[in-house]
N, C-alpha and C. Protein backbone atom coordinates (compact mmCIF):
# COMPACT_ATOMS: atom_id res chain seq x y z
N UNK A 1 -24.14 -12.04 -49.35
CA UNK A 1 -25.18 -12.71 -50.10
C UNK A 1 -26.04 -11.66 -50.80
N UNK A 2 -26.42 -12.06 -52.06
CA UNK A 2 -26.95 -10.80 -52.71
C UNK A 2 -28.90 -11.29 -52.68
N UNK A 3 -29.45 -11.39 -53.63
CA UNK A 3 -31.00 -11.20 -53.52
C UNK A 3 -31.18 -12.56 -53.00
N UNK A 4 -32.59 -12.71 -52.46
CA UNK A 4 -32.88 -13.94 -51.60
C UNK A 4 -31.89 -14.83 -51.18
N UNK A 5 -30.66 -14.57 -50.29
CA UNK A 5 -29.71 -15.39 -49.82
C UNK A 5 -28.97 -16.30 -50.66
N UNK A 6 -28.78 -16.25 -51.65
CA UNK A 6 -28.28 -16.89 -52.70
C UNK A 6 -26.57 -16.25 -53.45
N UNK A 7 -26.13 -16.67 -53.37
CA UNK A 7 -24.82 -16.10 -53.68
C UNK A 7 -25.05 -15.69 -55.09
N UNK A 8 -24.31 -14.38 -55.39
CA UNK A 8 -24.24 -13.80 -56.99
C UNK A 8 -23.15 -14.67 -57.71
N UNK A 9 -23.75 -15.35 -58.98
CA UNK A 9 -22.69 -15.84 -59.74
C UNK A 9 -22.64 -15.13 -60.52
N UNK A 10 -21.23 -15.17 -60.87
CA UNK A 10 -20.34 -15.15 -62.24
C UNK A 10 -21.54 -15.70 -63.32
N UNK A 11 -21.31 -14.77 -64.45
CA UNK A 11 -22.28 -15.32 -66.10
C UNK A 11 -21.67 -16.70 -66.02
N UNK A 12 -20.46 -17.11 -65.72
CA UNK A 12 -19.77 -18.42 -66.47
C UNK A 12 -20.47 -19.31 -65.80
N UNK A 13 -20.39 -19.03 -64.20
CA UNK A 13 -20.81 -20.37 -63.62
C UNK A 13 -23.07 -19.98 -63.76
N UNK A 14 -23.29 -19.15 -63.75
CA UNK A 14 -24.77 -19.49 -64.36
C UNK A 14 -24.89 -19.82 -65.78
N UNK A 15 -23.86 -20.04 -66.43
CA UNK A 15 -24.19 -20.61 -67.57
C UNK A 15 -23.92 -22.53 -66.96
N UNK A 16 -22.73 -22.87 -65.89
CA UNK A 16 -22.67 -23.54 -65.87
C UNK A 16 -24.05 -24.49 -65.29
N UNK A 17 -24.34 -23.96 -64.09
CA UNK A 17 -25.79 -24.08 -63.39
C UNK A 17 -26.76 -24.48 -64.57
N UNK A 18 -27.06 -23.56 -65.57
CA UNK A 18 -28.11 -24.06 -66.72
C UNK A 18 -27.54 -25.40 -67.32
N UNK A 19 -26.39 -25.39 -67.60
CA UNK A 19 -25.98 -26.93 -68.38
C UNK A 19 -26.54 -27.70 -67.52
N UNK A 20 -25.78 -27.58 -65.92
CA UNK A 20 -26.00 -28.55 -65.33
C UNK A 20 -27.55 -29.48 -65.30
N UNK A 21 -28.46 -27.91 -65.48
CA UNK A 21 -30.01 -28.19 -65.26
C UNK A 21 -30.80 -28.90 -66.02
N UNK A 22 -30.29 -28.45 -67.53
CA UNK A 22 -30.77 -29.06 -68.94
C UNK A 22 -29.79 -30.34 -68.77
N UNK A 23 -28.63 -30.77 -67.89
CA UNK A 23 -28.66 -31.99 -68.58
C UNK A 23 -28.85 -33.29 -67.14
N UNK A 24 -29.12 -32.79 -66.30
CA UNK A 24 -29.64 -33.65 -64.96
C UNK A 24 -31.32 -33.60 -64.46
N UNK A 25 -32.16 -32.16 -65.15
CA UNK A 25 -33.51 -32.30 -64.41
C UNK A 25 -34.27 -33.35 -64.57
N UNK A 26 -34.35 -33.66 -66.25
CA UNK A 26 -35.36 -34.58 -66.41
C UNK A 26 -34.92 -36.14 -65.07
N UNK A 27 -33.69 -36.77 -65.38
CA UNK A 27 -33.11 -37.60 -65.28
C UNK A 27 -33.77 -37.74 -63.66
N UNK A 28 -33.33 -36.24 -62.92
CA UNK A 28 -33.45 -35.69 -61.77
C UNK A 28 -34.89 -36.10 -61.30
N UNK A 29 -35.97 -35.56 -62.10
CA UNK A 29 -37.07 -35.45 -61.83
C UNK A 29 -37.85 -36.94 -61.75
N UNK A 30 -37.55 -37.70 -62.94
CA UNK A 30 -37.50 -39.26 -62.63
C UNK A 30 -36.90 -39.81 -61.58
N UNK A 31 -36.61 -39.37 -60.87
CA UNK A 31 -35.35 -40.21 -59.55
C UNK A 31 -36.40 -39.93 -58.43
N UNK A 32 -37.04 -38.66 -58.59
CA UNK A 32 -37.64 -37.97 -57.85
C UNK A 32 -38.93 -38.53 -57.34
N UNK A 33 -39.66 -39.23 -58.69
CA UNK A 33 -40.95 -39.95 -59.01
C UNK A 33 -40.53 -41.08 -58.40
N UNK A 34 -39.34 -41.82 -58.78
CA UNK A 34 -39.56 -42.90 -57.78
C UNK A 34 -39.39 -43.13 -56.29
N UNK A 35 -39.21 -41.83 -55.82
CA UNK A 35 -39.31 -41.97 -54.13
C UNK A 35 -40.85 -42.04 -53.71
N UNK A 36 -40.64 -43.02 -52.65
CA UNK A 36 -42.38 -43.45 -52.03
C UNK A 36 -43.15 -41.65 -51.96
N UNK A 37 -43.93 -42.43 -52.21
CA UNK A 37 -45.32 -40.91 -51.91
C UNK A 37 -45.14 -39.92 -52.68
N UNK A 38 -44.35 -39.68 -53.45
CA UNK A 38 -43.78 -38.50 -54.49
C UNK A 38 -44.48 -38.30 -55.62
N UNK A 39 -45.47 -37.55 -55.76
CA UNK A 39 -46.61 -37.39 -57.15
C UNK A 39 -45.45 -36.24 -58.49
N UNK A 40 -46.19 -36.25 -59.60
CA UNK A 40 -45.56 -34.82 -59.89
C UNK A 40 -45.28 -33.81 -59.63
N UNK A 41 -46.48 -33.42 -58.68
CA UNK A 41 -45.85 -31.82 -58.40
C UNK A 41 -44.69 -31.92 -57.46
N UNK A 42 -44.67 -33.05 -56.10
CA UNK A 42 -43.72 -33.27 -55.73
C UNK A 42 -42.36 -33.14 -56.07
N UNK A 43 -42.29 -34.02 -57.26
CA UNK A 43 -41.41 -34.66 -57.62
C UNK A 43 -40.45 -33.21 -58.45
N UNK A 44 -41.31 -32.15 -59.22
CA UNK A 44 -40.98 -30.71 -59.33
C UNK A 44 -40.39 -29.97 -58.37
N UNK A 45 -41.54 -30.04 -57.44
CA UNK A 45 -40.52 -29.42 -55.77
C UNK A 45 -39.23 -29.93 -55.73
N UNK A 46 -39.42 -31.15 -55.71
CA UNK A 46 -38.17 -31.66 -55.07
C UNK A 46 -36.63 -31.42 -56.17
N UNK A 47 -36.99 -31.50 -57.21
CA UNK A 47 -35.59 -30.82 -58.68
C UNK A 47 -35.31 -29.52 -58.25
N UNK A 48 -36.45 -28.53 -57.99
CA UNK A 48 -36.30 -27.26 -57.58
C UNK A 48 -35.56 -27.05 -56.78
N UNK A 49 -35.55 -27.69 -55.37
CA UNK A 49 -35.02 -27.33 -54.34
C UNK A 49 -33.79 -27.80 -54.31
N UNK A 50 -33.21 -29.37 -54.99
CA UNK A 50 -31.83 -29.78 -55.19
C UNK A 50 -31.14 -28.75 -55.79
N UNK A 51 -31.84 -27.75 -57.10
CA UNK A 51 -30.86 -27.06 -57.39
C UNK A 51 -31.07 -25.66 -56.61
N UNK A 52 -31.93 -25.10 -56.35
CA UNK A 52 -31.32 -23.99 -55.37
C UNK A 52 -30.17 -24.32 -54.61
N UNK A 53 -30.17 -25.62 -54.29
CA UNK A 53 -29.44 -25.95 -52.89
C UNK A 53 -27.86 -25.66 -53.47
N UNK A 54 -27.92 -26.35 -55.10
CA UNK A 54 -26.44 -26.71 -55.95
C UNK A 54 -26.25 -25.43 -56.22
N UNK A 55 -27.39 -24.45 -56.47
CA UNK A 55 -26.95 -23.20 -56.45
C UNK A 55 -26.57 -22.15 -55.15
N UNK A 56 -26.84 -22.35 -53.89
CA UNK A 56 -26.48 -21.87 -52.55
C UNK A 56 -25.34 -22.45 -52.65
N UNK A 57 -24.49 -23.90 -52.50
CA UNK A 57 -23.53 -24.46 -52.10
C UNK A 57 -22.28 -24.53 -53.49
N UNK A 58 -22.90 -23.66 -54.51
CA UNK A 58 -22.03 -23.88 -55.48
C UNK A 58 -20.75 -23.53 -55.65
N UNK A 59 -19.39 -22.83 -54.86
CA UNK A 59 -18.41 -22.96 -54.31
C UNK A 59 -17.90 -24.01 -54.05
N UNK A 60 -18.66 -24.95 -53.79
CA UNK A 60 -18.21 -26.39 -53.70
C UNK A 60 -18.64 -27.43 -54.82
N UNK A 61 -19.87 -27.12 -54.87
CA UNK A 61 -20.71 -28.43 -56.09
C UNK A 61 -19.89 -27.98 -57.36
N UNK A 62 -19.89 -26.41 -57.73
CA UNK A 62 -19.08 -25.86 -59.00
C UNK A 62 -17.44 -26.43 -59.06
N UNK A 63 -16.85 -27.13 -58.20
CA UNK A 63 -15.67 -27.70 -58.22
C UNK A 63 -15.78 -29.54 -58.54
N UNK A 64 -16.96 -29.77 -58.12
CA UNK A 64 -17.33 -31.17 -58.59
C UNK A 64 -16.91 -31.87 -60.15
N UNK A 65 -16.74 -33.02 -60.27
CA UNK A 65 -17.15 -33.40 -61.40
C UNK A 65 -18.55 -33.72 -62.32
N UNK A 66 -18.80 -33.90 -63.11
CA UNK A 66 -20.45 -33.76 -63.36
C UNK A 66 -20.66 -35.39 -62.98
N UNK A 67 -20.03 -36.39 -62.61
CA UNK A 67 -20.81 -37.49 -62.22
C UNK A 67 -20.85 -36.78 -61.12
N UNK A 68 -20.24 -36.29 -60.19
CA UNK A 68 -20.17 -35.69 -58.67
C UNK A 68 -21.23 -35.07 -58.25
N UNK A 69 -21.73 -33.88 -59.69
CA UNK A 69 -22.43 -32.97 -59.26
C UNK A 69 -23.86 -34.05 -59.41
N UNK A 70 -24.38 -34.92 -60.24
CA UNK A 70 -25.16 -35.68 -60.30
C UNK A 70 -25.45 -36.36 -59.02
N UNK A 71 -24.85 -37.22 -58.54
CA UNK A 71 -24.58 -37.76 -57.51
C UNK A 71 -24.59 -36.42 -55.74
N UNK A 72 -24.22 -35.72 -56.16
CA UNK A 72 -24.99 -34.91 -54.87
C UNK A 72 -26.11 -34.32 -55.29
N UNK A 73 -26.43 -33.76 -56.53
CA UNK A 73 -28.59 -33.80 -56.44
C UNK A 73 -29.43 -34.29 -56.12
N UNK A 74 -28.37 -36.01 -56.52
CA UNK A 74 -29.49 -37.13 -55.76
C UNK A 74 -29.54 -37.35 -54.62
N UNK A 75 -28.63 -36.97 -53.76
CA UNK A 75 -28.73 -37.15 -52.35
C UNK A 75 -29.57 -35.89 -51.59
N UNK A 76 -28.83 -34.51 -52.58
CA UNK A 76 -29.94 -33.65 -51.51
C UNK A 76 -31.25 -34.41 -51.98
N UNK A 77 -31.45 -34.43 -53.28
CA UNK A 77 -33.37 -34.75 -53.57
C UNK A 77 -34.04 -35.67 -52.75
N UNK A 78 -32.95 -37.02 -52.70
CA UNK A 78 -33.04 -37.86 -51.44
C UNK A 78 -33.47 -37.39 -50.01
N UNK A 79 -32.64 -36.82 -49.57
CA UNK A 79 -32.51 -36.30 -47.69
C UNK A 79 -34.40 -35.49 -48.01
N UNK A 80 -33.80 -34.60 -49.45
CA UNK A 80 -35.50 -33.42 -49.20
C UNK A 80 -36.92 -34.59 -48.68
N UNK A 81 -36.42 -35.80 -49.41
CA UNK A 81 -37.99 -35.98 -49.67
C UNK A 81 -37.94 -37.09 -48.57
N UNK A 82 -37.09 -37.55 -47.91
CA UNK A 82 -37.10 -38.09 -46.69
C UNK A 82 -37.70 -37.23 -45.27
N UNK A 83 -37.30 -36.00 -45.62
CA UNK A 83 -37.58 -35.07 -44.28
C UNK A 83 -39.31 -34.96 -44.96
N UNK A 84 -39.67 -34.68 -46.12
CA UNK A 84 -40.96 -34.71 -46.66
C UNK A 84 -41.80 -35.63 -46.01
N UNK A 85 -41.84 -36.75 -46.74
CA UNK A 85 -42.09 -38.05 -45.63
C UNK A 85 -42.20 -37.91 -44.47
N UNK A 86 -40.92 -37.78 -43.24
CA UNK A 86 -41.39 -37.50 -41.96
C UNK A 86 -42.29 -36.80 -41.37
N UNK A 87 -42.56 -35.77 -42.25
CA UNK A 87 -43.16 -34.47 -41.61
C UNK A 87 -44.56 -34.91 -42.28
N UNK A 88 -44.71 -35.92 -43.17
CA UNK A 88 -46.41 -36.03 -43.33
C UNK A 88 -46.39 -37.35 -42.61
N UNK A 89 -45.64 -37.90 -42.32
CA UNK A 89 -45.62 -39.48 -41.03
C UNK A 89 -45.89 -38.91 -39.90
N UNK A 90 -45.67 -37.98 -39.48
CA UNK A 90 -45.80 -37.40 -38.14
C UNK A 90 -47.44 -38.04 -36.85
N UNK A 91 -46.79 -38.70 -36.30
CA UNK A 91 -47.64 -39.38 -35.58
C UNK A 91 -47.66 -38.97 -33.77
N UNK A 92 -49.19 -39.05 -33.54
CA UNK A 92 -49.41 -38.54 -31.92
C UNK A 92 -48.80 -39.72 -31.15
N UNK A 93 -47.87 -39.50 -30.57
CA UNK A 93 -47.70 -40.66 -29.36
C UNK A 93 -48.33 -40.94 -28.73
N UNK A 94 -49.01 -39.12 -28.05
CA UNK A 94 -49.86 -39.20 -26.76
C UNK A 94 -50.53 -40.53 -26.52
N UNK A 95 -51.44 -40.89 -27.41
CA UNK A 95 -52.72 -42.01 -27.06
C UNK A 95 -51.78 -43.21 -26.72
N UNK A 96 -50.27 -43.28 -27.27
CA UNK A 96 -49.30 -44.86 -26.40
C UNK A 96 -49.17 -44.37 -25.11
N UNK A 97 -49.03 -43.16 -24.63
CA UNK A 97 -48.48 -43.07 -23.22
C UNK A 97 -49.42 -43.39 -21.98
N UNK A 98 -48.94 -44.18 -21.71
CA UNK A 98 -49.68 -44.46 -20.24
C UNK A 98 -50.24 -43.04 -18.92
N UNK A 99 -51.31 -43.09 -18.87
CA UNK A 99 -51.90 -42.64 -17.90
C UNK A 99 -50.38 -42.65 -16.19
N UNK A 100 -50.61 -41.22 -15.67
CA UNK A 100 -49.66 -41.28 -14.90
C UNK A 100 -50.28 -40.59 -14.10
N UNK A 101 -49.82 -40.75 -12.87
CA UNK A 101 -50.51 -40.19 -11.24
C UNK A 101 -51.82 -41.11 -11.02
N UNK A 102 -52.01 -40.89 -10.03
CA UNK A 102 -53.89 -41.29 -9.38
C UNK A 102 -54.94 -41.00 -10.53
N UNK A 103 -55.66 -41.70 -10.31
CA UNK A 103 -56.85 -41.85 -11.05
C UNK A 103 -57.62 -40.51 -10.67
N UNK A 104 -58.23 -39.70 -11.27
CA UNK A 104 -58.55 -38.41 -11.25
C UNK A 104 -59.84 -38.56 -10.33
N UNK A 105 -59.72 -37.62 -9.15
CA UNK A 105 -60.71 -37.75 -7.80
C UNK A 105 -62.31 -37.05 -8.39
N UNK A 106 -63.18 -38.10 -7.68
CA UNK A 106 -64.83 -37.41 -8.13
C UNK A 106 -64.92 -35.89 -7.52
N UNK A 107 -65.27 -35.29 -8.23
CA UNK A 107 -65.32 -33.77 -7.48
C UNK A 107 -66.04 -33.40 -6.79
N UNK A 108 -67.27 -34.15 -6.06
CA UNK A 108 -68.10 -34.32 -5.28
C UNK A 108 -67.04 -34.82 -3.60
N UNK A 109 -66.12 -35.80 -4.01
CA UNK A 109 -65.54 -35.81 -2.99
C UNK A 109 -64.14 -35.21 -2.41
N UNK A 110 -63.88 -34.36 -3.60
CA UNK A 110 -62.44 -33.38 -3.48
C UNK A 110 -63.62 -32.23 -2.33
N UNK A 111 -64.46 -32.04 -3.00
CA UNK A 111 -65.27 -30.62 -2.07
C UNK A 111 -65.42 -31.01 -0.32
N UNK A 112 -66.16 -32.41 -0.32
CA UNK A 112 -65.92 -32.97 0.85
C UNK A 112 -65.23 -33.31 1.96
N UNK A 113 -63.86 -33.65 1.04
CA UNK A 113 -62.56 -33.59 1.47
C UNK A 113 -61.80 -32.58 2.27
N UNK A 114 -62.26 -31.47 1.46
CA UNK A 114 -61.50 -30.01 1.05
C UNK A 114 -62.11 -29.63 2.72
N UNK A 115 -63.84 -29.54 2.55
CA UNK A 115 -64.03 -28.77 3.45
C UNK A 115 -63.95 -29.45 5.13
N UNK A 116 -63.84 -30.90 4.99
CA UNK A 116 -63.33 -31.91 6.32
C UNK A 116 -61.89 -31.54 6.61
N UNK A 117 -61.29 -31.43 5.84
CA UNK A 117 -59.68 -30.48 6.03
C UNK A 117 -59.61 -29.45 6.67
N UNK A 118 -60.68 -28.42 6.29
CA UNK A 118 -60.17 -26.90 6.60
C UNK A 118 -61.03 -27.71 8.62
N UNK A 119 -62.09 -27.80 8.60
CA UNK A 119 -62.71 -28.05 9.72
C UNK A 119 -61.55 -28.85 10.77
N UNK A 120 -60.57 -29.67 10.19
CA UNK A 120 -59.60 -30.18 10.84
C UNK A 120 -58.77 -29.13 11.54
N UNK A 121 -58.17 -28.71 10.36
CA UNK A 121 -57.26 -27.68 10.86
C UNK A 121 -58.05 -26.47 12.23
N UNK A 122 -59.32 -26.12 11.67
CA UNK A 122 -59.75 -25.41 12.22
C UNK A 122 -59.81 -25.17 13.61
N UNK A 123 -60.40 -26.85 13.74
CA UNK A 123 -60.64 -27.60 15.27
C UNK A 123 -58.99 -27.36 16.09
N UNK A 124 -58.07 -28.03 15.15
CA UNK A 124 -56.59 -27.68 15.78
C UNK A 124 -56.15 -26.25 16.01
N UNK A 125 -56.41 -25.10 15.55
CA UNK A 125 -56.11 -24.22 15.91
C UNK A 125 -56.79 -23.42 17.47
N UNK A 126 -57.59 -24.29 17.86
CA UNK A 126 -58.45 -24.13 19.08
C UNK A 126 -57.69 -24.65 20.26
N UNK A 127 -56.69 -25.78 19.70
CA UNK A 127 -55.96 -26.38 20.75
C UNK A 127 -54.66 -25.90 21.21
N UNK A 128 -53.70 -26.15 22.41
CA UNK A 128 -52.79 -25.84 22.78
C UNK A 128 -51.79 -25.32 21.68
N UNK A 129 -50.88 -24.30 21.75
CA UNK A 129 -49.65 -24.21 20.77
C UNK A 129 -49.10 -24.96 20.56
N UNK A 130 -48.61 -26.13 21.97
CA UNK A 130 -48.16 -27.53 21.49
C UNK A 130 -48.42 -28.34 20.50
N UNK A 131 -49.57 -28.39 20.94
CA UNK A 131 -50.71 -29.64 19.70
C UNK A 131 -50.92 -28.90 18.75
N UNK A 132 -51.22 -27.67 18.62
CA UNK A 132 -50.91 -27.13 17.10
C UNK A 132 -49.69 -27.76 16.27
N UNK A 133 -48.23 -27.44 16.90
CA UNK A 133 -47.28 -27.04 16.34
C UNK A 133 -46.82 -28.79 15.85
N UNK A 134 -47.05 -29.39 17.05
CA UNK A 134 -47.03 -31.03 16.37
C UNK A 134 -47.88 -31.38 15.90
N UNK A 135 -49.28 -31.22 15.54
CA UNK A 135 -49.97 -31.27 14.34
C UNK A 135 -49.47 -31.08 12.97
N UNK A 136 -49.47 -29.59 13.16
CA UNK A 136 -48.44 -29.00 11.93
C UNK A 136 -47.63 -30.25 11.08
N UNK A 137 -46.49 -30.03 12.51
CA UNK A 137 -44.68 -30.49 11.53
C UNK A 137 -45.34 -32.14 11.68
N UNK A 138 -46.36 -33.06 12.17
CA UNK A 138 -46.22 -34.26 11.76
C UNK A 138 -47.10 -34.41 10.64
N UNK A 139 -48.10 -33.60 10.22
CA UNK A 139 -49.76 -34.00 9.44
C UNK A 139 -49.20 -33.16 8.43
N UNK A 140 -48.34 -32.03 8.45
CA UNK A 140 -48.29 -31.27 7.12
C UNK A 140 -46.97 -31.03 6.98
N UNK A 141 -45.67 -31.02 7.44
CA UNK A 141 -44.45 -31.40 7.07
C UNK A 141 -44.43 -32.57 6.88
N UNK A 142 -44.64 -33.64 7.52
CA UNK A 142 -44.78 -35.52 7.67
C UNK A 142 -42.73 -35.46 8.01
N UNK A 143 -42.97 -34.90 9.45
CA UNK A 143 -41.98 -34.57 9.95
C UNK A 143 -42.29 -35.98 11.05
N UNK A 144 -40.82 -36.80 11.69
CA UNK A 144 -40.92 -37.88 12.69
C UNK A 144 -41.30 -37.40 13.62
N UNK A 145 -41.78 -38.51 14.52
CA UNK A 145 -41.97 -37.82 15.99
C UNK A 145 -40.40 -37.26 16.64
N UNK A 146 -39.33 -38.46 16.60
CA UNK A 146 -38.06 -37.93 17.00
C UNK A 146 -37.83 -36.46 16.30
N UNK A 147 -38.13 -36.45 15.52
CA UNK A 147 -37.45 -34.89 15.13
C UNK A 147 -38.33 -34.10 15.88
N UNK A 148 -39.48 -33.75 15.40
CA UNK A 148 -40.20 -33.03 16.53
C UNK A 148 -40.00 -32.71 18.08
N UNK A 149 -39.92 -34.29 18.67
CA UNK A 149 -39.19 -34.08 19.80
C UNK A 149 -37.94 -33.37 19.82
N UNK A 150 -37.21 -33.52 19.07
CA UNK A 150 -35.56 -32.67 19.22
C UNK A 150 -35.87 -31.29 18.93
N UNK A 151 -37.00 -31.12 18.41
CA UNK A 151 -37.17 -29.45 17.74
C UNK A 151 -38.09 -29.05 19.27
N UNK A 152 -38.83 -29.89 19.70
CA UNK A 152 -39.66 -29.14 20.77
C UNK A 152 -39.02 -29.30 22.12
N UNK A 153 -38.05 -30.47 21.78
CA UNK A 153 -37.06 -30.15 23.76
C UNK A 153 -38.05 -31.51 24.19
N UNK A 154 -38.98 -32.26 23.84
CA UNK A 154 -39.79 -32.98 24.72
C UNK A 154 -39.53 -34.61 24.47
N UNK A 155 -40.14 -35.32 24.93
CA UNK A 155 -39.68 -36.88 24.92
C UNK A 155 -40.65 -37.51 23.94
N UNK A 156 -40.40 -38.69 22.54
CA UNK A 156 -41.04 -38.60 21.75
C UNK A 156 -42.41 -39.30 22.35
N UNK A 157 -42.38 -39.68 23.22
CA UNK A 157 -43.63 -40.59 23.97
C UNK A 157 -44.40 -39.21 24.06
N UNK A 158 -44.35 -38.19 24.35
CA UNK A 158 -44.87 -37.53 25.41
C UNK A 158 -45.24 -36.74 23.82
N UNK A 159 -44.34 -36.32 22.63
CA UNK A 159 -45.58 -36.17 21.05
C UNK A 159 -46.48 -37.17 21.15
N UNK A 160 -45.94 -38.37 21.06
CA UNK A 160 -47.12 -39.33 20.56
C UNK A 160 -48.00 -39.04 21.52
N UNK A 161 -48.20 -38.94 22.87
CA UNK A 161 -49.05 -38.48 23.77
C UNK A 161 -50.51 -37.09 23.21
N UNK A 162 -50.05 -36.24 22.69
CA UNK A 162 -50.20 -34.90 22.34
C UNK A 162 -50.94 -35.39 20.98
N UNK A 163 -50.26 -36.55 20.02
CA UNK A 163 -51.32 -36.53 18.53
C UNK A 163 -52.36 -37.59 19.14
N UNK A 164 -52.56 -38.38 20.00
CA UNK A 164 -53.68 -39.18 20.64
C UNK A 164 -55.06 -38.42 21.30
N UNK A 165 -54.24 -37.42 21.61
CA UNK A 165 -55.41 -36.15 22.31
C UNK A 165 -55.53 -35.65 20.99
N UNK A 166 -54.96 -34.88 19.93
CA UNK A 166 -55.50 -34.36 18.86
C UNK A 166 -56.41 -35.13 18.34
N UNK A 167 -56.04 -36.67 17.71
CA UNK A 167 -56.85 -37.27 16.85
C UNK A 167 -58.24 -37.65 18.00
N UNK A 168 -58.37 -37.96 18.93
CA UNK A 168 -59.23 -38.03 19.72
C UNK A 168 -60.36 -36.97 19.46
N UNK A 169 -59.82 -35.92 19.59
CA UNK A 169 -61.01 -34.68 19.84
C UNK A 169 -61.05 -34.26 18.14
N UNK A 170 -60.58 -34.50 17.25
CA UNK A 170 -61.18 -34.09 15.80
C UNK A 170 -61.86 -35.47 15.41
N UNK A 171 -61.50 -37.07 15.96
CA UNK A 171 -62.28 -38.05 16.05
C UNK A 171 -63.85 -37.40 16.38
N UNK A 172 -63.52 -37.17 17.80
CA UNK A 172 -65.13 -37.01 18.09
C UNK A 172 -66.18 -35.43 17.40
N UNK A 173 -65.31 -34.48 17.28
CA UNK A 173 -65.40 -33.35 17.15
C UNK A 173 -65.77 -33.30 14.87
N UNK A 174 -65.24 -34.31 14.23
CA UNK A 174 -65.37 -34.57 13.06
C UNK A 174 -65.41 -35.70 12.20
N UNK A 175 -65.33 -36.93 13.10
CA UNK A 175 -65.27 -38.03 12.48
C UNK A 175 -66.41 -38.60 11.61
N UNK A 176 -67.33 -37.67 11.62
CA UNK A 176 -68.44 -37.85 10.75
C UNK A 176 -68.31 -37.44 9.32
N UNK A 177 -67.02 -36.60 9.23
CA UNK A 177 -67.23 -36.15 7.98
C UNK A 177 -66.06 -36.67 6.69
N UNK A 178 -64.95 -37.63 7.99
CA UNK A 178 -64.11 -38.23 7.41
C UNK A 178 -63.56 -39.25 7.63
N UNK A 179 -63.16 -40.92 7.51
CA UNK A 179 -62.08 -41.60 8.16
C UNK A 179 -61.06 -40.62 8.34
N UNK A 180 -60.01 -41.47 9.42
CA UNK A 180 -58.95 -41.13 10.37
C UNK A 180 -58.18 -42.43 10.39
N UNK A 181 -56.79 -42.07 9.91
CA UNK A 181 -56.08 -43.18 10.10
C UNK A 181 -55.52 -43.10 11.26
N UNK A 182 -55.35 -44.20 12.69
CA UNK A 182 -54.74 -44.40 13.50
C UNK A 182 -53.16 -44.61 13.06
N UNK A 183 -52.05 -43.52 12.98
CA UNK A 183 -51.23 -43.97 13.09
C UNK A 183 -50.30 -45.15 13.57
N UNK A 184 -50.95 -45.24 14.98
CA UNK A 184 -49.86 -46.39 15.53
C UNK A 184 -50.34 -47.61 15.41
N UNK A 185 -51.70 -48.25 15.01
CA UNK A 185 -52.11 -49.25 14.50
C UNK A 185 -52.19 -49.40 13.05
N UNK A 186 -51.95 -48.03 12.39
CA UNK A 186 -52.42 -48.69 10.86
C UNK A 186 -54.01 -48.86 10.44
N UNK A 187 -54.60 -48.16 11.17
CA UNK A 187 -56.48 -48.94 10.69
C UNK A 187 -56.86 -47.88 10.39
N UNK A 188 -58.21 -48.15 9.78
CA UNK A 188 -58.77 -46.56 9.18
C UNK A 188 -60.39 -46.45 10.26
N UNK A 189 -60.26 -45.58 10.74
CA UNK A 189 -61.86 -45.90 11.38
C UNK A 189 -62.63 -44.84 10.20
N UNK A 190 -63.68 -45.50 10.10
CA UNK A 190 -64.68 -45.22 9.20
C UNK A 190 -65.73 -44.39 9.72
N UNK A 191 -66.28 -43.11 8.94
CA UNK A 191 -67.13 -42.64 9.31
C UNK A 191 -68.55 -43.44 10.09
């Protein structure tokens, strides 16, 4: 490809290119005007760029017949000013898309939260390695009691035993600063 990506023609076929130009622009440029939204200067762009294009692809368009070669100007000028169009249609979806996840938490009570958490954990790290470790894999893996039991060797009565004494003593030890869901009933006791 020789200067700005454009293939070097032959004098013959840039003489042909000029016929072609002097006898399709005007015609061209009217075709151009009547696509939606297309002002003059547009409608200039858009002749311009059909023939660069007849001139990039002219290996092929230069084998055309001249209804042929007519008939593909109008389609590139067509496709140009269609992609034109899109790209000034260009519309935000965002504001259709639905809101997704939880409703965004007051940050007054993420802090609250945050620091009734660490005080949880805290309180549990005071307790047996046992009750740690099934704390842990049930409250922060959300691991079963059966598995636990199979991982700790013990009988699952005898976990559930072990999170009744946990929630008990961070009940009394913090229940002021948070509900506590009773697992095996389902209820929330309330601060």
């Amino acid at each position: 490809m020789g200067r700005h990506d454009r293939p070097e023609l032959t004098r013959s076929e840039v003489d042909r290119v000029r016929e072609l130009y002097v006898n399709e622009s005007a015609d061209l440029h009217r075709y151009a005007r009547s696509r939606p939204g297309v002002d003059v200067h547009g409608a200039e762009d858009l002749v311009q760029t059909a023939f660069r294009e007849a001139i990039t692809a002219w290996d092929k368009v230069g084998l055309l017949t001249p209804d042929e070669q007519r008939r593909w100007l109008r389609r590139v000028l067509s496709n140009r000013s269609i992609d034109d169009w899109r790209k000034r249609c260009v519309v935000d979806p965002t504001p259709d898309v639905p809101e997704t996840g939880p409703p965004e938490a007051d940050p007054g009570d993420v802090v609250v939260l945050t620091a009734a958490l660490r005080a949880c954990w805290a309180r549990i790290t005071r307790m047996s390695p046992v009750k740690q470790e099934i704390a842990f894999l049930i409250w922060e893996r959300c691991w079963t009691t059966e598995r636990v039991a199979g991982r700790l060797g013990i009988a699952e009565t005898t976990v559930r035993g072990h999170l009744m004494v946990v929630r008990a003593r961070l009940r009394a030890d913090l229940g002021h600063l948070l509900s506590f869901v009773d697992d095996e009933e389902g209820t929330i006791d309330e601060p």
